[in-house]
PDB file of N, CA and C in Angstrom:
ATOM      1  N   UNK A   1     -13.347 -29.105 -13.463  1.00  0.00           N
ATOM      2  CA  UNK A   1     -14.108 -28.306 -12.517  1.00  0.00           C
ATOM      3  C   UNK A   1     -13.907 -28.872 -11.116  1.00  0.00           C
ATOM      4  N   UNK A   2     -13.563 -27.955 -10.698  1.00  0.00           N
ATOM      5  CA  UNK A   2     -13.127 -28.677  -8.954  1.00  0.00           C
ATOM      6  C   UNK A   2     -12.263 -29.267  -8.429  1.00  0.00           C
ATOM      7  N   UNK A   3     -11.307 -29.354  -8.901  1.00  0.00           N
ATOM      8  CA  UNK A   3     -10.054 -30.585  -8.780  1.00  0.00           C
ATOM      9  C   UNK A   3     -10.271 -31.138  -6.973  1.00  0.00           C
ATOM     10  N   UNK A   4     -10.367 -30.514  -6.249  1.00  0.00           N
ATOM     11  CA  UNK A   4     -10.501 -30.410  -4.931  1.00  0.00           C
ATOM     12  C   UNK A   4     -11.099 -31.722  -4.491  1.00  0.00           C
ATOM     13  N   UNK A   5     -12.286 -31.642  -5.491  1.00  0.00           N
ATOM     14  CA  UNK A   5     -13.535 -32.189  -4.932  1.00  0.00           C
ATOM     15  C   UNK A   5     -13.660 -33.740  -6.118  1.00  0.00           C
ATOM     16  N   UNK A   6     -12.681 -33.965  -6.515  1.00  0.00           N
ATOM     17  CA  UNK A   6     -12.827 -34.918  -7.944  1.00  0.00           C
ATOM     18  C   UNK A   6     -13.451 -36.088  -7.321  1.00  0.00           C
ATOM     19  N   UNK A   7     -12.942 -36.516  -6.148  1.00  0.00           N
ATOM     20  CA  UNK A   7     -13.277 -37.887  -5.670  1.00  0.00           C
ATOM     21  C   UNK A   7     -14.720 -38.056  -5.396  1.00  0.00           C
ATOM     22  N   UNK A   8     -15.795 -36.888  -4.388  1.00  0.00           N
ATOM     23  CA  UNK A   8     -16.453 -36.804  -4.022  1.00  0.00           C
ATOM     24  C   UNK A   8     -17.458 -36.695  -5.040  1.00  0.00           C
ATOM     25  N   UNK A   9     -17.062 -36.064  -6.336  1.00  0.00           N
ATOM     26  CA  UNK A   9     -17.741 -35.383  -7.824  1.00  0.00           C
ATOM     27  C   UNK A   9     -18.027 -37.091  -8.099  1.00  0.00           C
ATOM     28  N   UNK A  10     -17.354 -37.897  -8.178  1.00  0.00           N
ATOM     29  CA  UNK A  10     -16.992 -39.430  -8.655  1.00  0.00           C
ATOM     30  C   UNK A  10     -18.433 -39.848  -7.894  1.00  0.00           C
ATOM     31  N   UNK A  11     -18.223 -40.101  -6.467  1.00  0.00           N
ATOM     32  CA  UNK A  11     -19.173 -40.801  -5.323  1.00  0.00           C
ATOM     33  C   UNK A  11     -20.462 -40.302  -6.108  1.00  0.00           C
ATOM     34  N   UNK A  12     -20.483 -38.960  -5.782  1.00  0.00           N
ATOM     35  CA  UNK A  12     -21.840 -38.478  -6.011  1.00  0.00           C
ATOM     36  C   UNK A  12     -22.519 -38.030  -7.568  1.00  0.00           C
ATOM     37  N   UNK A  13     -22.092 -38.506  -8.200  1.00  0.00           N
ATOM     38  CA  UNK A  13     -22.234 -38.878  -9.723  1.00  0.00           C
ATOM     39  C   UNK A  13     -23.060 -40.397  -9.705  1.00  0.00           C
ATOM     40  N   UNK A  14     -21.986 -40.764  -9.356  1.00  0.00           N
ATOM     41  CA  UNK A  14     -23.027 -42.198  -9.069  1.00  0.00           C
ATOM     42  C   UNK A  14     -24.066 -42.896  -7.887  1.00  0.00           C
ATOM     43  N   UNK A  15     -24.100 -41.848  -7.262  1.00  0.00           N
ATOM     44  CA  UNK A  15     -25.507 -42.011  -5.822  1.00  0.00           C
ATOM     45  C   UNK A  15     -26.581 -40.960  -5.804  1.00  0.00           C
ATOM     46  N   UNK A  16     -26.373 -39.914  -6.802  1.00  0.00           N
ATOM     47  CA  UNK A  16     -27.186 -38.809  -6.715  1.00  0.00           C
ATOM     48  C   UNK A  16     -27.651 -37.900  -7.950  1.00  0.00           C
ATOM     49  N   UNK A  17     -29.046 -38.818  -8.347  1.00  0.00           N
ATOM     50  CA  UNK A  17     -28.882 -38.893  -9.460  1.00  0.00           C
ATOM     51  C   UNK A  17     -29.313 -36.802  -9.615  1.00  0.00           C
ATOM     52  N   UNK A  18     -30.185 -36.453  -8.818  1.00  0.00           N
ATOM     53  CA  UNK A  18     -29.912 -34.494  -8.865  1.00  0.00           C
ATOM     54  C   UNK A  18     -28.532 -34.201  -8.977  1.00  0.00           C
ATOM     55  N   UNK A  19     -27.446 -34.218  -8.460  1.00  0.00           N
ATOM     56  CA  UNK A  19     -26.285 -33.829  -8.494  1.00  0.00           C
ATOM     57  C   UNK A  19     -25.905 -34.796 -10.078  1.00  0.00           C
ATOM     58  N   UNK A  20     -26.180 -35.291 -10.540  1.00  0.00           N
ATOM     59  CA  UNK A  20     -25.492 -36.097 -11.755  1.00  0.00           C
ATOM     60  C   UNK A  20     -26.038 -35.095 -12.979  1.00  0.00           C
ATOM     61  N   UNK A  21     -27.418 -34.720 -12.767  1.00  0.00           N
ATOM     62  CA  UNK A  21     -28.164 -33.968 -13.679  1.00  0.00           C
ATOM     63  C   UNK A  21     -27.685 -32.722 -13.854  1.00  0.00           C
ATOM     64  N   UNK A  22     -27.479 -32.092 -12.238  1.00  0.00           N
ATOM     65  CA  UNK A  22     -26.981 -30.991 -12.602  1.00  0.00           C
ATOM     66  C   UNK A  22     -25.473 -30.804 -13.103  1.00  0.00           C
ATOM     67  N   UNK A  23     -24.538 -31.940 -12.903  1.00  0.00           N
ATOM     68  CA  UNK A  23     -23.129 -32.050 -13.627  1.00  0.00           C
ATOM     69  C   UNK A  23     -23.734 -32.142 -15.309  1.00  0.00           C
ATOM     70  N   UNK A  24     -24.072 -32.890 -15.624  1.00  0.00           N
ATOM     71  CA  UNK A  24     -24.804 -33.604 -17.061  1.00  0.00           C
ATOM     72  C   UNK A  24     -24.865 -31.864 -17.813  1.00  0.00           C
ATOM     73  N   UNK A  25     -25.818 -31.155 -17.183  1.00  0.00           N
ATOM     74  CA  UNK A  25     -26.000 -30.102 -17.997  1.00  0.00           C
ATOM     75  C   UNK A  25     -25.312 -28.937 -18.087  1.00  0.00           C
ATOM     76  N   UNK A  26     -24.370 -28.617 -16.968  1.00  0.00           N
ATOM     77  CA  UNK A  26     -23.177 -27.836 -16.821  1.00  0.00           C
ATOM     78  C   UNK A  26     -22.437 -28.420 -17.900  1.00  0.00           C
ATOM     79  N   UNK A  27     -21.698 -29.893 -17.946  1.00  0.00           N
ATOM     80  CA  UNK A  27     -20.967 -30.041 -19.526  1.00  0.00           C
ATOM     81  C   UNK A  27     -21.660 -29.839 -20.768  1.00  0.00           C
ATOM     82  N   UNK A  28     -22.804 -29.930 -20.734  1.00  0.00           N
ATOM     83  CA  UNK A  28     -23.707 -29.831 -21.777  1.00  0.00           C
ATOM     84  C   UNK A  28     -23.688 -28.321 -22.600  1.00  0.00           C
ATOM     85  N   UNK A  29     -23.931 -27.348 -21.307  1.00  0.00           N
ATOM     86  CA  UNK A  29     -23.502 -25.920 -21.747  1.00  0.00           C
ATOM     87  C   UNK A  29     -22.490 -25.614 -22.020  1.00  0.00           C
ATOM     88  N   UNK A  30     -21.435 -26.367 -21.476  1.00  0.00           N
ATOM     89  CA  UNK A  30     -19.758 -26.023 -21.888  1.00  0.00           C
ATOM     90  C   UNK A  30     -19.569 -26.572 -23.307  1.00  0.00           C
ATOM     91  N   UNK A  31     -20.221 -27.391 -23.602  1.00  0.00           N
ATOM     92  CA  UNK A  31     -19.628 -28.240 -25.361  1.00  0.00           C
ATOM     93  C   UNK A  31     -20.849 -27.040 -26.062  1.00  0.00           C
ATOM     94  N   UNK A  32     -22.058 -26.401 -25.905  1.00  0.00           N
ATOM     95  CA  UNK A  32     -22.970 -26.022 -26.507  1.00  0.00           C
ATOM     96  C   UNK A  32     -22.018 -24.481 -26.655  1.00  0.00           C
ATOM     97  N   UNK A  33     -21.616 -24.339 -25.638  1.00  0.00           N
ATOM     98  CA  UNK A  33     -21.033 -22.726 -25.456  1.00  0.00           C
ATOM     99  C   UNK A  33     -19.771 -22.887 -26.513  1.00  0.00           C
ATOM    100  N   UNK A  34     -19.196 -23.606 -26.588  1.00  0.00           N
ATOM    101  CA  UNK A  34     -18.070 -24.272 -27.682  1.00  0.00           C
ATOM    102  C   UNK A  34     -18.152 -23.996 -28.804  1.00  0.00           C
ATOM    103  N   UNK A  35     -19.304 -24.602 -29.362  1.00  0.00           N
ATOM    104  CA  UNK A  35     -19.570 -24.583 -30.184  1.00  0.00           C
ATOM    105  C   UNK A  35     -20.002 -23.321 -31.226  1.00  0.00           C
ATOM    106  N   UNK A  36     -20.734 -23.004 -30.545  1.00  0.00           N
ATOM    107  CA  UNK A  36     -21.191 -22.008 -30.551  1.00  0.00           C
ATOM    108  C   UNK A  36     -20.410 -20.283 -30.683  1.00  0.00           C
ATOM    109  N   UNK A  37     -19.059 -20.390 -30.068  1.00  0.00           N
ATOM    110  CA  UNK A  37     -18.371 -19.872 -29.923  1.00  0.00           C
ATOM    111  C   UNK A  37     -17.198 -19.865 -31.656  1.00  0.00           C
ATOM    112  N   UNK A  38     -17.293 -20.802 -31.831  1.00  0.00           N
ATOM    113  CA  UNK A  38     -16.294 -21.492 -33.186  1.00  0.00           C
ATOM    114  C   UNK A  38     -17.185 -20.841 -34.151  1.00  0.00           C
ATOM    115  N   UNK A  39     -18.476 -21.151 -34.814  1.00  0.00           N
ATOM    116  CA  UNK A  39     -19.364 -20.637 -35.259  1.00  0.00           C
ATOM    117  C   UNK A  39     -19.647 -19.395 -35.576  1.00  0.00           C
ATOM    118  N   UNK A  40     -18.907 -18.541 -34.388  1.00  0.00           N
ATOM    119  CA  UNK A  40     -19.299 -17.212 -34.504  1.00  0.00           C
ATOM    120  C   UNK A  40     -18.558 -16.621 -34.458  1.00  0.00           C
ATOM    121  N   UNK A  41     -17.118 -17.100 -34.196  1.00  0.00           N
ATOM    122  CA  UNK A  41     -15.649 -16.566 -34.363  1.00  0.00           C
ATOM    123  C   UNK A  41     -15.657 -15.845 -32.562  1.00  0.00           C
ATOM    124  N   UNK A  42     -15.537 -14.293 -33.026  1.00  0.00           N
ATOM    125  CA  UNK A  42     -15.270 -13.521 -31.699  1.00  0.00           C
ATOM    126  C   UNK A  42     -16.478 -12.685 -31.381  1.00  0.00           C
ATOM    127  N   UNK A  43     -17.838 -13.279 -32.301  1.00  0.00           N
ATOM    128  CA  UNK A  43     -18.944 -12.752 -31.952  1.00  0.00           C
ATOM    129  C   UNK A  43     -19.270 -13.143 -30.904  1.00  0.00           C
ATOM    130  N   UNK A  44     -19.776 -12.677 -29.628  1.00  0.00           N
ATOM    131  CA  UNK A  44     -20.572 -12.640 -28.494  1.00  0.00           C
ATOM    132  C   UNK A  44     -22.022 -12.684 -28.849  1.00  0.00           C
ATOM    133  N   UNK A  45     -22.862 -13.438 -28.998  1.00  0.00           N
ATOM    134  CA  UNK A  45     -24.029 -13.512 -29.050  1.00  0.00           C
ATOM    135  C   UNK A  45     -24.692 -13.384 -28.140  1.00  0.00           C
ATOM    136  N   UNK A  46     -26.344 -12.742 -28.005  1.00  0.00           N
ATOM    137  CA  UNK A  46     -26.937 -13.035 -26.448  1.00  0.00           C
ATOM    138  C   UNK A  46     -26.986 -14.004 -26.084  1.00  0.00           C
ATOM    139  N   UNK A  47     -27.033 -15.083 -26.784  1.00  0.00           N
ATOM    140  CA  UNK A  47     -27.245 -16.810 -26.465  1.00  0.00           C
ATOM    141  C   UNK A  47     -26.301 -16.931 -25.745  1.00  0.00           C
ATOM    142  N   UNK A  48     -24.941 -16.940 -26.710  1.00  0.00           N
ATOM    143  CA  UNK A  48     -23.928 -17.402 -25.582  1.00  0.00           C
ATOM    144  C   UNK A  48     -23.656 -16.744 -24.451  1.00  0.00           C
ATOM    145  N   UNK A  49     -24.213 -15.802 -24.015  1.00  0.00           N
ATOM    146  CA  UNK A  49     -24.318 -14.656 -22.715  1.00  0.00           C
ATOM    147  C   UNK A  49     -25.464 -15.335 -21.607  1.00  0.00           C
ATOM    148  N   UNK A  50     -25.884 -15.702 -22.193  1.00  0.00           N
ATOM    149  CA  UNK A  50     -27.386 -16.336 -22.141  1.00  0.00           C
ATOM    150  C   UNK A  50     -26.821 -18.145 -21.011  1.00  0.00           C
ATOM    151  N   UNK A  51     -26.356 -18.700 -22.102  1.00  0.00           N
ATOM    152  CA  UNK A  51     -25.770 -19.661 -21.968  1.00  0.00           C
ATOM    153  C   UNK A  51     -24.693 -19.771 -20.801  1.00  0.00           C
ATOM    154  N   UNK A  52     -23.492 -18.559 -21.122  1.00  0.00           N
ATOM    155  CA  UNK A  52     -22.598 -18.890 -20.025  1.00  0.00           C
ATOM    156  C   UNK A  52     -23.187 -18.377 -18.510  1.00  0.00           C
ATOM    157  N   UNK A  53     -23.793 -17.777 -18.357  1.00  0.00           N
ATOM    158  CA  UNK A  53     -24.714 -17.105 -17.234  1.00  0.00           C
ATOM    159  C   UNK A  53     -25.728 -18.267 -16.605  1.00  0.00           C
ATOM    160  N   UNK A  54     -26.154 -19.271 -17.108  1.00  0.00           N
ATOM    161  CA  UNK A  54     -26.673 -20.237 -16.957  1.00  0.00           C
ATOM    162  C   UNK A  54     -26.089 -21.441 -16.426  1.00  0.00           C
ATOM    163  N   UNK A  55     -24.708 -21.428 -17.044  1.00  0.00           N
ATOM    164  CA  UNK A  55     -23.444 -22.139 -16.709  1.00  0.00           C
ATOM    165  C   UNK A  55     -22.856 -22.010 -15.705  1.00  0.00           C
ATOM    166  N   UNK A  56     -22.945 -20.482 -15.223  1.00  0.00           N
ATOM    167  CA  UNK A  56     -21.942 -20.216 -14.103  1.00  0.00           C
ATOM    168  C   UNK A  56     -23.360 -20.395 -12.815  1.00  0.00           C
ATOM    169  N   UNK A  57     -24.513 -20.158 -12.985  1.00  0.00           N
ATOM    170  CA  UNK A  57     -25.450 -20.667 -12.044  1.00  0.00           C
ATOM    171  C   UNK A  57     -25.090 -22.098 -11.566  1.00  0.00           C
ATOM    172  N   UNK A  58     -25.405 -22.924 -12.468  1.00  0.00           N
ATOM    173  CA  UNK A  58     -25.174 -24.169 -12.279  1.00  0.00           C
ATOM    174  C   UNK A  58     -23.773 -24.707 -11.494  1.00  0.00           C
ATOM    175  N   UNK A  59     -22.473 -24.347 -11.828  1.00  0.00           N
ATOM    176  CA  UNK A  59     -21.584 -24.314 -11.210  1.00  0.00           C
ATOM    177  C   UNK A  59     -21.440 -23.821  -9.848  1.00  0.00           C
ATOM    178  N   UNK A  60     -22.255 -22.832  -9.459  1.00  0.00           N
ATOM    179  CA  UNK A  60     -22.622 -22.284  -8.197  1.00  0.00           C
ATOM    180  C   UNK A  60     -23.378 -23.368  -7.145  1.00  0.00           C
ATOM    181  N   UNK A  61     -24.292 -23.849  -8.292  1.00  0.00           N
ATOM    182  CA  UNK A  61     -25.383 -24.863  -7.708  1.00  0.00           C
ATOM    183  C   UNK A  61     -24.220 -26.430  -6.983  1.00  0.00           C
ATOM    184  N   UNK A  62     -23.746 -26.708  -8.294  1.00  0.00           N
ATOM    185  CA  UNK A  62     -22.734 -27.648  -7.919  1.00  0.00           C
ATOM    186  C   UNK A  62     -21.562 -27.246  -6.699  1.00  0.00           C
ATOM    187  N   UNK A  63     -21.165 -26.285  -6.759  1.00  0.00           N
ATOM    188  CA  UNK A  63     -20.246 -25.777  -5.348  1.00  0.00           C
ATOM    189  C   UNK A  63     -20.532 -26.137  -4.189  1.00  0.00           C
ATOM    190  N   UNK A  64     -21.977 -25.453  -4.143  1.00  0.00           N
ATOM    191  CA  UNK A  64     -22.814 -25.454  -2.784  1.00  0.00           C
ATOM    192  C   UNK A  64     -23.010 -27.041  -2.499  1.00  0.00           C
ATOM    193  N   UNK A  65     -23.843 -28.025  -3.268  1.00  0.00           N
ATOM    194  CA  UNK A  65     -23.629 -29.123  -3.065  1.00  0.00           C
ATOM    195  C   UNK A  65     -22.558 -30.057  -2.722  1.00  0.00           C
ATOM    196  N   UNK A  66     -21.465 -29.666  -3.370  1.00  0.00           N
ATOM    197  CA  UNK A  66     -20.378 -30.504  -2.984  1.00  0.00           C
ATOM    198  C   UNK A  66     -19.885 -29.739  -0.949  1.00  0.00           C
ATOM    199  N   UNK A  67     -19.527 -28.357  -1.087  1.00  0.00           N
ATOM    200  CA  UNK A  67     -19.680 -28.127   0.304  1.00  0.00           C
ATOM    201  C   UNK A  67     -20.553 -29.090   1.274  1.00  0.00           C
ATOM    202  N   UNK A  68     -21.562 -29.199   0.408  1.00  0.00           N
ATOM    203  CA  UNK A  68     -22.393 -29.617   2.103  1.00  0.00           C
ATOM    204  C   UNK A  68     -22.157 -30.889   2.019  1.00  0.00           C
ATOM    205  N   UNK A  69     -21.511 -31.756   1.078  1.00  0.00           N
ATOM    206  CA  UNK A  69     -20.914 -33.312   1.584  1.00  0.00           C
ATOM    207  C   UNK A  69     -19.255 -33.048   2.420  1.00  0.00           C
ATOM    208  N   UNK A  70     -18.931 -32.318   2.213  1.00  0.00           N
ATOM    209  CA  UNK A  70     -17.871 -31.785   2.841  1.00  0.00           C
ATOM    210  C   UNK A  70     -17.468 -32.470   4.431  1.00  0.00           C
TER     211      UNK A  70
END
């Protein structure tokens, strides 16, 4: 996620612990969405709709943050 920003993702992983939380649970949804996905073959569940929609918030959240260390 971000290649751009890997170094800064690094810094602020380890000085910020809000920005660490919100990385923490973005992978969290990506291994849950995974899973979840295997499980159900090529079923789309609301969860995982649920889930990736939640995911792509968070990733939004993380964008904006990394911008403003920019």
């Amino acid at each position: 996620m971000f290649p751009e920003y890997r170094e800064l993702i690094t810094n602020l992983k380890g000085k910020d612990a809000h920005f660490q939380r919100k990385f923490d649970e973005h992978n969290r949804l990506d291994e849950d969405i995974k899973e979840l996905e295997k499980s159900n073959a090529s079923d789309y569940t609301s969860e995982v709709k649920e889930l990736k929609l939640k995911k792509l918030h968070l990733k939004e959240e993380i964008h904006q943050i990394l911008k403003s260390h920019e």
